[in-house]
N, C-alpha and C. Protein backbone atom coordinates (compact mmCIF):
# COMPACT_ATOMS: atom_id res chain seq x y z
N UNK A 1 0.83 -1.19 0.00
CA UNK A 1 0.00 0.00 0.00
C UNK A 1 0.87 1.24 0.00
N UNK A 2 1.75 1.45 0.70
CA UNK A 2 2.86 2.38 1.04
C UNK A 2 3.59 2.90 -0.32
N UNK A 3 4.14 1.19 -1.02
CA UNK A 3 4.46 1.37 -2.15
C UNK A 3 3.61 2.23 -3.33
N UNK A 4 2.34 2.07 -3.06
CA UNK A 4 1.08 2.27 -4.25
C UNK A 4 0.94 3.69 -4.38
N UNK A 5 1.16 4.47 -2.64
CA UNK A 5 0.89 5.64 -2.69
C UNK A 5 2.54 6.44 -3.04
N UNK A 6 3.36 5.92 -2.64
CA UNK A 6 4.93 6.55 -3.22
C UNK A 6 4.53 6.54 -5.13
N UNK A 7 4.41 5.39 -5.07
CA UNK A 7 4.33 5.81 -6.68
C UNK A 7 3.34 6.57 -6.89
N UNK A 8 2.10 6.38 -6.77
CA UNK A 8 1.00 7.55 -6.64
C UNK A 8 1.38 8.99 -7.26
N UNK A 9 2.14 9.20 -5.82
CA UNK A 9 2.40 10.76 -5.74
C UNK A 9 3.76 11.00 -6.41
N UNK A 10 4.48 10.40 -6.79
CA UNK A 10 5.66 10.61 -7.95
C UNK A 10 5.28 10.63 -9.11
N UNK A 11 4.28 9.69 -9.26
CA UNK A 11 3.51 10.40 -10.80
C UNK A 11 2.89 11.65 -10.67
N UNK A 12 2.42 11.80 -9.64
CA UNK A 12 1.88 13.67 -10.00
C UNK A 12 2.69 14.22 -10.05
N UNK A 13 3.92 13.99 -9.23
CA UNK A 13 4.44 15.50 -8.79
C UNK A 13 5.34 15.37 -10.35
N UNK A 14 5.43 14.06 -11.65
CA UNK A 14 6.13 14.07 -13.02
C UNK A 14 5.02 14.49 -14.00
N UNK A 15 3.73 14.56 -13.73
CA UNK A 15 2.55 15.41 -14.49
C UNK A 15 2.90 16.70 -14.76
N UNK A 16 3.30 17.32 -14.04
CA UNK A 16 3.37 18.64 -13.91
C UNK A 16 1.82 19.27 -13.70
N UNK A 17 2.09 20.55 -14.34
CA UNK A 17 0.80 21.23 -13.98
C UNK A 17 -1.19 20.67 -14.21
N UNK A 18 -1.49 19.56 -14.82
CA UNK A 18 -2.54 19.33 -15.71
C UNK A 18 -2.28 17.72 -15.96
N UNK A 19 -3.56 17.43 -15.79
CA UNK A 19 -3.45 15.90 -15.87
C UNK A 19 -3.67 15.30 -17.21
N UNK A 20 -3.57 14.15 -17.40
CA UNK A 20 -2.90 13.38 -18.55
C UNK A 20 -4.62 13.15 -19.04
N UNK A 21 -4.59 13.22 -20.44
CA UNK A 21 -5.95 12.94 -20.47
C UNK A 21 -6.17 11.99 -21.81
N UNK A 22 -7.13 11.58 -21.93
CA UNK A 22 -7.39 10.07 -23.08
C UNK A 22 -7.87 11.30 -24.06
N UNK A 23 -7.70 10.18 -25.59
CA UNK A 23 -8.08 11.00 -26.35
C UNK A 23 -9.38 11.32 -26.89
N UNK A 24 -9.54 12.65 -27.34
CA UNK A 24 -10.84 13.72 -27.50
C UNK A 24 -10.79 14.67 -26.54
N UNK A 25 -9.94 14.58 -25.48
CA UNK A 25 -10.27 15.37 -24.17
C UNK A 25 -8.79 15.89 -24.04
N UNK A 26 -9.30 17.26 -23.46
CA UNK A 26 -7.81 18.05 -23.17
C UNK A 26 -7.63 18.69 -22.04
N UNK A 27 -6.72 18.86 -21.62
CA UNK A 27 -6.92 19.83 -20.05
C UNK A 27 -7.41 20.87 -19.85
N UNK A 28 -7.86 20.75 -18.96
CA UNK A 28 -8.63 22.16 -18.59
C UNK A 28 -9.23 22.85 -17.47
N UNK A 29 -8.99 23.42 -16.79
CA UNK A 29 -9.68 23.88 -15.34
C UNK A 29 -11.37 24.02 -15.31
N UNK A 30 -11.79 23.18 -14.24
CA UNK A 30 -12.81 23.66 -14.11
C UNK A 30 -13.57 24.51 -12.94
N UNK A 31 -14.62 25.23 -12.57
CA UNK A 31 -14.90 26.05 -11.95
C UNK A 31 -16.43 25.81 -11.22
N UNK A 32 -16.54 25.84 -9.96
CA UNK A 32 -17.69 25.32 -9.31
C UNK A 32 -17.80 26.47 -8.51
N UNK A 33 -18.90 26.80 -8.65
CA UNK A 33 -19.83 28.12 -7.49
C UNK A 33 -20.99 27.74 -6.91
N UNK A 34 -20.87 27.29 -5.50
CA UNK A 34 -21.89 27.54 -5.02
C UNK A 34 -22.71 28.49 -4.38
N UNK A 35 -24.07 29.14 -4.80
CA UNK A 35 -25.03 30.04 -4.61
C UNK A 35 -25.86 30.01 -3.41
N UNK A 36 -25.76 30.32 -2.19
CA UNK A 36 -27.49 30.06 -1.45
C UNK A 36 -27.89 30.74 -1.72
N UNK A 37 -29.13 30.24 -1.30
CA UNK A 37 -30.63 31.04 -1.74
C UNK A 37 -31.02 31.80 -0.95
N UNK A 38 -30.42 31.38 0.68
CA UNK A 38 -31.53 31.81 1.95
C UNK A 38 -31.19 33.27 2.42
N UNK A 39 -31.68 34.19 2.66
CA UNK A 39 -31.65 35.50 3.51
C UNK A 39 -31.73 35.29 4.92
N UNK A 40 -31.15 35.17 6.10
CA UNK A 40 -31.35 34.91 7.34
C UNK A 40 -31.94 33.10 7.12
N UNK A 41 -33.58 33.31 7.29
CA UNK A 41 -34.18 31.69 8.08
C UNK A 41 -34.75 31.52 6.49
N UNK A 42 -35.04 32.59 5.85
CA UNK A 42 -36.21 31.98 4.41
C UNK A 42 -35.19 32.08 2.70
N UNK A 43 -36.07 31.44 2.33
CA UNK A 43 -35.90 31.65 0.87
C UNK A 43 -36.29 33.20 0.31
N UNK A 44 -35.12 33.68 -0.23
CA UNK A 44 -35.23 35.10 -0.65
C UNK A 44 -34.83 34.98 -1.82
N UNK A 45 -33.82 34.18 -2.72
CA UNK A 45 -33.39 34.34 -3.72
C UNK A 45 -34.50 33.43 -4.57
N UNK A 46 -35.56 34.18 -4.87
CA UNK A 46 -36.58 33.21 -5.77
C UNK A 46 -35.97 32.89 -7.52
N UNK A 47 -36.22 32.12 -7.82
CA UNK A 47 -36.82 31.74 -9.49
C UNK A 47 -36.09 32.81 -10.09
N UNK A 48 -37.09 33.53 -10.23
CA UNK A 48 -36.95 35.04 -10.92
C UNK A 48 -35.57 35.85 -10.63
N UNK A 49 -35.15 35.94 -9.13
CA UNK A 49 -34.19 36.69 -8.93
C UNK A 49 -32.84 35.99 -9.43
N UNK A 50 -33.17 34.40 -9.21
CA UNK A 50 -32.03 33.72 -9.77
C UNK A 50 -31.71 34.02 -11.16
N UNK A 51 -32.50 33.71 -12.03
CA UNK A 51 -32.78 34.35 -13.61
C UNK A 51 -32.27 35.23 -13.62
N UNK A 52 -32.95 36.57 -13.20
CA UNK A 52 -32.15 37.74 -13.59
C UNK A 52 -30.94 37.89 -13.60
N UNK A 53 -30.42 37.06 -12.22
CA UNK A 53 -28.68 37.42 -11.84
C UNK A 53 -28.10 36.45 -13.00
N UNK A 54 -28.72 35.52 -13.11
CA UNK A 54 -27.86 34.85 -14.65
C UNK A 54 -27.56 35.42 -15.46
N UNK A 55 -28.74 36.14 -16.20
CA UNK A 55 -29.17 36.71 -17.15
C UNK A 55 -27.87 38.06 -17.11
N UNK A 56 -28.31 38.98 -16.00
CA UNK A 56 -27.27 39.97 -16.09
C UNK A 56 -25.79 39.91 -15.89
N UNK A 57 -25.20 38.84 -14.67
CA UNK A 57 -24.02 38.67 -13.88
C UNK A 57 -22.86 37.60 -14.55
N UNK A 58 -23.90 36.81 -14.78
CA UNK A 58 -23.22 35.27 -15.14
C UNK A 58 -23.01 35.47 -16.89
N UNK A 59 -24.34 35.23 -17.24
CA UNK A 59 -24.02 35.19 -18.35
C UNK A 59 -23.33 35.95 -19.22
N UNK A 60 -23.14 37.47 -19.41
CA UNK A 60 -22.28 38.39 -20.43
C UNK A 60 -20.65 37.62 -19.84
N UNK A 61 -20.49 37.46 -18.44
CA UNK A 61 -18.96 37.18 -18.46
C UNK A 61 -18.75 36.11 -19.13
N UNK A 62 -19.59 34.58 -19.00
CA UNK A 62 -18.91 33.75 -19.34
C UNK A 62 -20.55 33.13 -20.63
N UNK A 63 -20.04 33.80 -21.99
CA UNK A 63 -21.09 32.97 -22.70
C UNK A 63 -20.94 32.20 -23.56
N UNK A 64 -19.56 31.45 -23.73
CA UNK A 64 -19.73 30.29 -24.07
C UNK A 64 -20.36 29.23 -23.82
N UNK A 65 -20.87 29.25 -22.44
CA UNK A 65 -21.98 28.18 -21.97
C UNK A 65 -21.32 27.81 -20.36
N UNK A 66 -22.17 27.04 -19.76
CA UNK A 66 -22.14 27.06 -18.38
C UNK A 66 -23.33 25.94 -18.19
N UNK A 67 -23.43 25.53 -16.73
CA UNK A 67 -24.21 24.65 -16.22
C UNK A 67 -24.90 24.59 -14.92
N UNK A 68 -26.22 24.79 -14.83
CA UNK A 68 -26.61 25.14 -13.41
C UNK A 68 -27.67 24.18 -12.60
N UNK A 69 -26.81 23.42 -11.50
CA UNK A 69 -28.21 22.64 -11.04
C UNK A 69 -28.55 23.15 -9.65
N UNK A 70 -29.69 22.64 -9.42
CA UNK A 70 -30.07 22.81 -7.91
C UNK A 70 -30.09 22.05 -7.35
N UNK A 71 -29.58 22.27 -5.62
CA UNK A 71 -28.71 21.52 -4.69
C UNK A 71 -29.39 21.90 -3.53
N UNK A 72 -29.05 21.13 -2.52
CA UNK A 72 -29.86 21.69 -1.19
C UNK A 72 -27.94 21.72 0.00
N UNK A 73 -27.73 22.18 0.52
CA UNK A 73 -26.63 22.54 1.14
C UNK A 73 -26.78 22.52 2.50
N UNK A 74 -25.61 22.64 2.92
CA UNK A 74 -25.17 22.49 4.45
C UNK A 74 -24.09 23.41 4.91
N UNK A 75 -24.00 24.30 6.11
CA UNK A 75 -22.46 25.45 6.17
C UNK A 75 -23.09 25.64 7.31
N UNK A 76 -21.38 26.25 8.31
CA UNK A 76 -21.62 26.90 9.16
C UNK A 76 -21.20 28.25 9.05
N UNK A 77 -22.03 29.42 9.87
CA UNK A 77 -21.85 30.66 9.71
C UNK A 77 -20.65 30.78 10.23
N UNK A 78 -20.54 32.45 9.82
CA UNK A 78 -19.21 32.96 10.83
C UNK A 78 -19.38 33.23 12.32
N UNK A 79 -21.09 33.17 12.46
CA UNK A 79 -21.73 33.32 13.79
C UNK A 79 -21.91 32.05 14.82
N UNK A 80 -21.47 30.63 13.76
CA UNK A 80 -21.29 29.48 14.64
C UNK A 80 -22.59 28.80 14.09
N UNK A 81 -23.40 29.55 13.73
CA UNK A 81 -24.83 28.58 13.34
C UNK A 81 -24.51 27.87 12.22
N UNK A 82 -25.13 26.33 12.02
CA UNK A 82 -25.20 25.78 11.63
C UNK A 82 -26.54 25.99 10.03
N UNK A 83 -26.66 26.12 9.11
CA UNK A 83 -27.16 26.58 8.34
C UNK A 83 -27.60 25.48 6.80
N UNK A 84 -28.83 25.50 6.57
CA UNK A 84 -29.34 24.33 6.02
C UNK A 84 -30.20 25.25 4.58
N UNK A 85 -29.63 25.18 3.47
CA UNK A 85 -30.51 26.17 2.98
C UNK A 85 -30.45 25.65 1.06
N UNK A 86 -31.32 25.93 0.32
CA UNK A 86 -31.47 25.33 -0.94
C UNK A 86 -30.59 26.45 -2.00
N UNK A 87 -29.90 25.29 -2.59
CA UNK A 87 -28.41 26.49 -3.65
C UNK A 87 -28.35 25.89 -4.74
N UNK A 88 -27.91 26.70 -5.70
CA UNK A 88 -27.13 26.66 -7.08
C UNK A 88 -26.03 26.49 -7.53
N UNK A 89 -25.86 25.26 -8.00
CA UNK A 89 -24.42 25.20 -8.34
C UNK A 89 -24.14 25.75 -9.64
N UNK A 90 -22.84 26.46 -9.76
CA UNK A 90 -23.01 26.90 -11.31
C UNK A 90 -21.36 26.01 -11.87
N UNK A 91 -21.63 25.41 -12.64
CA UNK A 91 -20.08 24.67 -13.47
C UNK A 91 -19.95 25.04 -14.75
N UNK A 92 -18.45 25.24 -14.42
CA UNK A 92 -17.75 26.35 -15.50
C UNK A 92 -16.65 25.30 -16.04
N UNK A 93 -16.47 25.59 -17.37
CA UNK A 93 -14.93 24.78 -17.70
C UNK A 93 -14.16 26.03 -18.34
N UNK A 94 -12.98 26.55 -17.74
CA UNK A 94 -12.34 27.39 -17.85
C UNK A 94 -11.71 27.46 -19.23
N UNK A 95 -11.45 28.72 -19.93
CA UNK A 95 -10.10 29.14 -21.08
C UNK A 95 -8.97 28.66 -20.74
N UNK A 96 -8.66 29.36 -19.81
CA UNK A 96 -7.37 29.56 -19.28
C UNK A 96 -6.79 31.53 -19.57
N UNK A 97 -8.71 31.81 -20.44
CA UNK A 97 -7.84 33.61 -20.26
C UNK A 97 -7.78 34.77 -18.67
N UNK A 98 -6.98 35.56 -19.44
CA UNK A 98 -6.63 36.23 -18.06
C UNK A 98 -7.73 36.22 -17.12
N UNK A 99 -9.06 36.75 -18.01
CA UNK A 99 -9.93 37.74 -17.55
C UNK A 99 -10.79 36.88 -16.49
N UNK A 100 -10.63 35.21 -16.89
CA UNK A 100 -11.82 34.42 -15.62
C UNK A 100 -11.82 34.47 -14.57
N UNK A 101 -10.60 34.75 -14.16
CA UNK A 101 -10.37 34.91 -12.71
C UNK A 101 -11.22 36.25 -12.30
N UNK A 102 -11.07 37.58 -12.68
CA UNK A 102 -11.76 38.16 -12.48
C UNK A 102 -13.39 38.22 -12.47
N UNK A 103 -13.49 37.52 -13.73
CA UNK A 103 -14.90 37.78 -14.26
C UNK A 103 -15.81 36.71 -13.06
N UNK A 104 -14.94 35.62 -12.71
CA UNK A 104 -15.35 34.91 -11.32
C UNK A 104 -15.48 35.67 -9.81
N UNK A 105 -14.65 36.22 -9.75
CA UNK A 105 -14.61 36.90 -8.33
C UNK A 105 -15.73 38.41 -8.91
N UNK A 106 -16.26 38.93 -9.76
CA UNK A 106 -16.69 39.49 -9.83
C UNK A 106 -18.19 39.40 -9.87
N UNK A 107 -19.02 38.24 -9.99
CA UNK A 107 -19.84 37.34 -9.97
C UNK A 107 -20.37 37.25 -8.50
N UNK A 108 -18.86 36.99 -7.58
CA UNK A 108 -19.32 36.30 -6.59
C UNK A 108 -19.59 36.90 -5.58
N UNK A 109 -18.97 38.74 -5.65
CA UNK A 109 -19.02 40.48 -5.10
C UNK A 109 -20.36 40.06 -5.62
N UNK A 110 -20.40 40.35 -6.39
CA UNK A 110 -22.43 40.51 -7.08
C UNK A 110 -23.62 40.07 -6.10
N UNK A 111 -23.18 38.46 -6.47
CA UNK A 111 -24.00 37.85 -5.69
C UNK A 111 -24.24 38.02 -3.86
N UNK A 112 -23.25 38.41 -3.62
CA UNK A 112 -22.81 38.25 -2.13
C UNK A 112 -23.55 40.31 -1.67
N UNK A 113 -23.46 40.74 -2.45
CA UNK A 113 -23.74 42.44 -2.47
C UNK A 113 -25.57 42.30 -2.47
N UNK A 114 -25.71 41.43 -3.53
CA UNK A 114 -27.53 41.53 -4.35
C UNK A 114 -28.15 40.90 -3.22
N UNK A 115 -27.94 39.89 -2.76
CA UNK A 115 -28.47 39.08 -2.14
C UNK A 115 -28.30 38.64 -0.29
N UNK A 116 -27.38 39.88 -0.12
CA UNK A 116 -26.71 39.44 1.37
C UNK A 116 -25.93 38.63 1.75
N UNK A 117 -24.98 37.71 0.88
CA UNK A 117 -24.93 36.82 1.20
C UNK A 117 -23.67 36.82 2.02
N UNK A 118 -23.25 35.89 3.06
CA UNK A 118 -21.79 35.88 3.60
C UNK A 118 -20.71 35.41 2.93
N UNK A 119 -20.87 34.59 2.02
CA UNK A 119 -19.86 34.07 0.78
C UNK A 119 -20.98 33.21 -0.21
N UNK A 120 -20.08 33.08 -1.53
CA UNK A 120 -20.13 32.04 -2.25
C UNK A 120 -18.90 31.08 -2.34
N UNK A 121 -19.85 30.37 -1.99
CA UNK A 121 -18.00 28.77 -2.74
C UNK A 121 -17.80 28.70 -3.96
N UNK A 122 -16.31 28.71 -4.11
CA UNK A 122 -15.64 28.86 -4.88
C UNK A 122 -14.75 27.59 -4.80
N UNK A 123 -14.83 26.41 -6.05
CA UNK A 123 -13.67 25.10 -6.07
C UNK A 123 -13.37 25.25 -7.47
N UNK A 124 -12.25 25.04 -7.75
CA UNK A 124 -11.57 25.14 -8.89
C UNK A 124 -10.84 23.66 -8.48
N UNK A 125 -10.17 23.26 -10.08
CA UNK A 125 -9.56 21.96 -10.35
C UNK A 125 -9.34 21.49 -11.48
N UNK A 126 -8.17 20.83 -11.78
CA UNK A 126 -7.73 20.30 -13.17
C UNK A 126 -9.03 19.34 -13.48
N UNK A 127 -8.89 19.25 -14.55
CA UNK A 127 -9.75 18.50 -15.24
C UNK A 127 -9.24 18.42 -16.92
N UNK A 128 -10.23 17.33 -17.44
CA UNK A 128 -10.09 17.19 -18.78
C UNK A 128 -11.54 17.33 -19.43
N UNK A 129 -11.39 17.65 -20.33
CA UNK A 129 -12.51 18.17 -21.00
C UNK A 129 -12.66 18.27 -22.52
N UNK A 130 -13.86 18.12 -23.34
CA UNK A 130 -14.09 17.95 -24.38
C UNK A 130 -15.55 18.19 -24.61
N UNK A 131 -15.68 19.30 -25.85
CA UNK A 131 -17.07 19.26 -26.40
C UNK A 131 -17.10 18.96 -27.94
């Protein structure tokens, strides 16, 4: 086992940056945001408000296409409470241009400004990818 994981991790650290991928598929970062919905105890971010913020926030930055499901979530505040509330995941497969990084953190000011929110999650990760 010891052995399995030495080799393991000597093959990553000879990958370098981006993992090895089969063919049709190429490397590529991908990008995960999670959204809550809740204002304090209720649902505030309805249907509609979600839409719009797509419509205006999300979509002009990134319109090559994107992917959004709904999720029900779990977090604790910065206040210690424990917090149970229904969210949006949004999945992104990155360029690699300058501007995503921004156009991400700028999304997530938005959301966090429009809606009250205390954060959005933010996971990024190699990946391979193909359309």
């Amino acid at each position: 086992m010891a052995v399995c994981l030495a080799f393991a991790l000597s093959a990553c650290a000879t990958l370098g940056s981006g993992p090895v991928c089969p063919a049709g598929l190429k490397p590529a970062t991908t990008a995960e945001l999670v959204f809550g919905r809740n204002i304090g105890d209720s649902l505030a971010v309805s249907d509609e408000d979600w839409r719009g913020f797509l419509d205006t926030e999300i979509t002009p930055r990134f319109p090559n296409g994107l992917t959004i499901i709904d999720a029900s979530g779990q977090w604790r505040s910065a206040g210690g409470a424990v917090v149970q509330e229904p969210a949006k995941v949004l999945f992104l497969v990155l360029t690699g241009a300058p501007e995503e990084q921004g156009a991400i953190e700028a999304v997530r000011l938005a959301y966090r400004t429009k809606f009250h929110q205390e954060s959005v999650l933010l996971i990024e990760r190699p990946a391979c990818a193909g359309f």
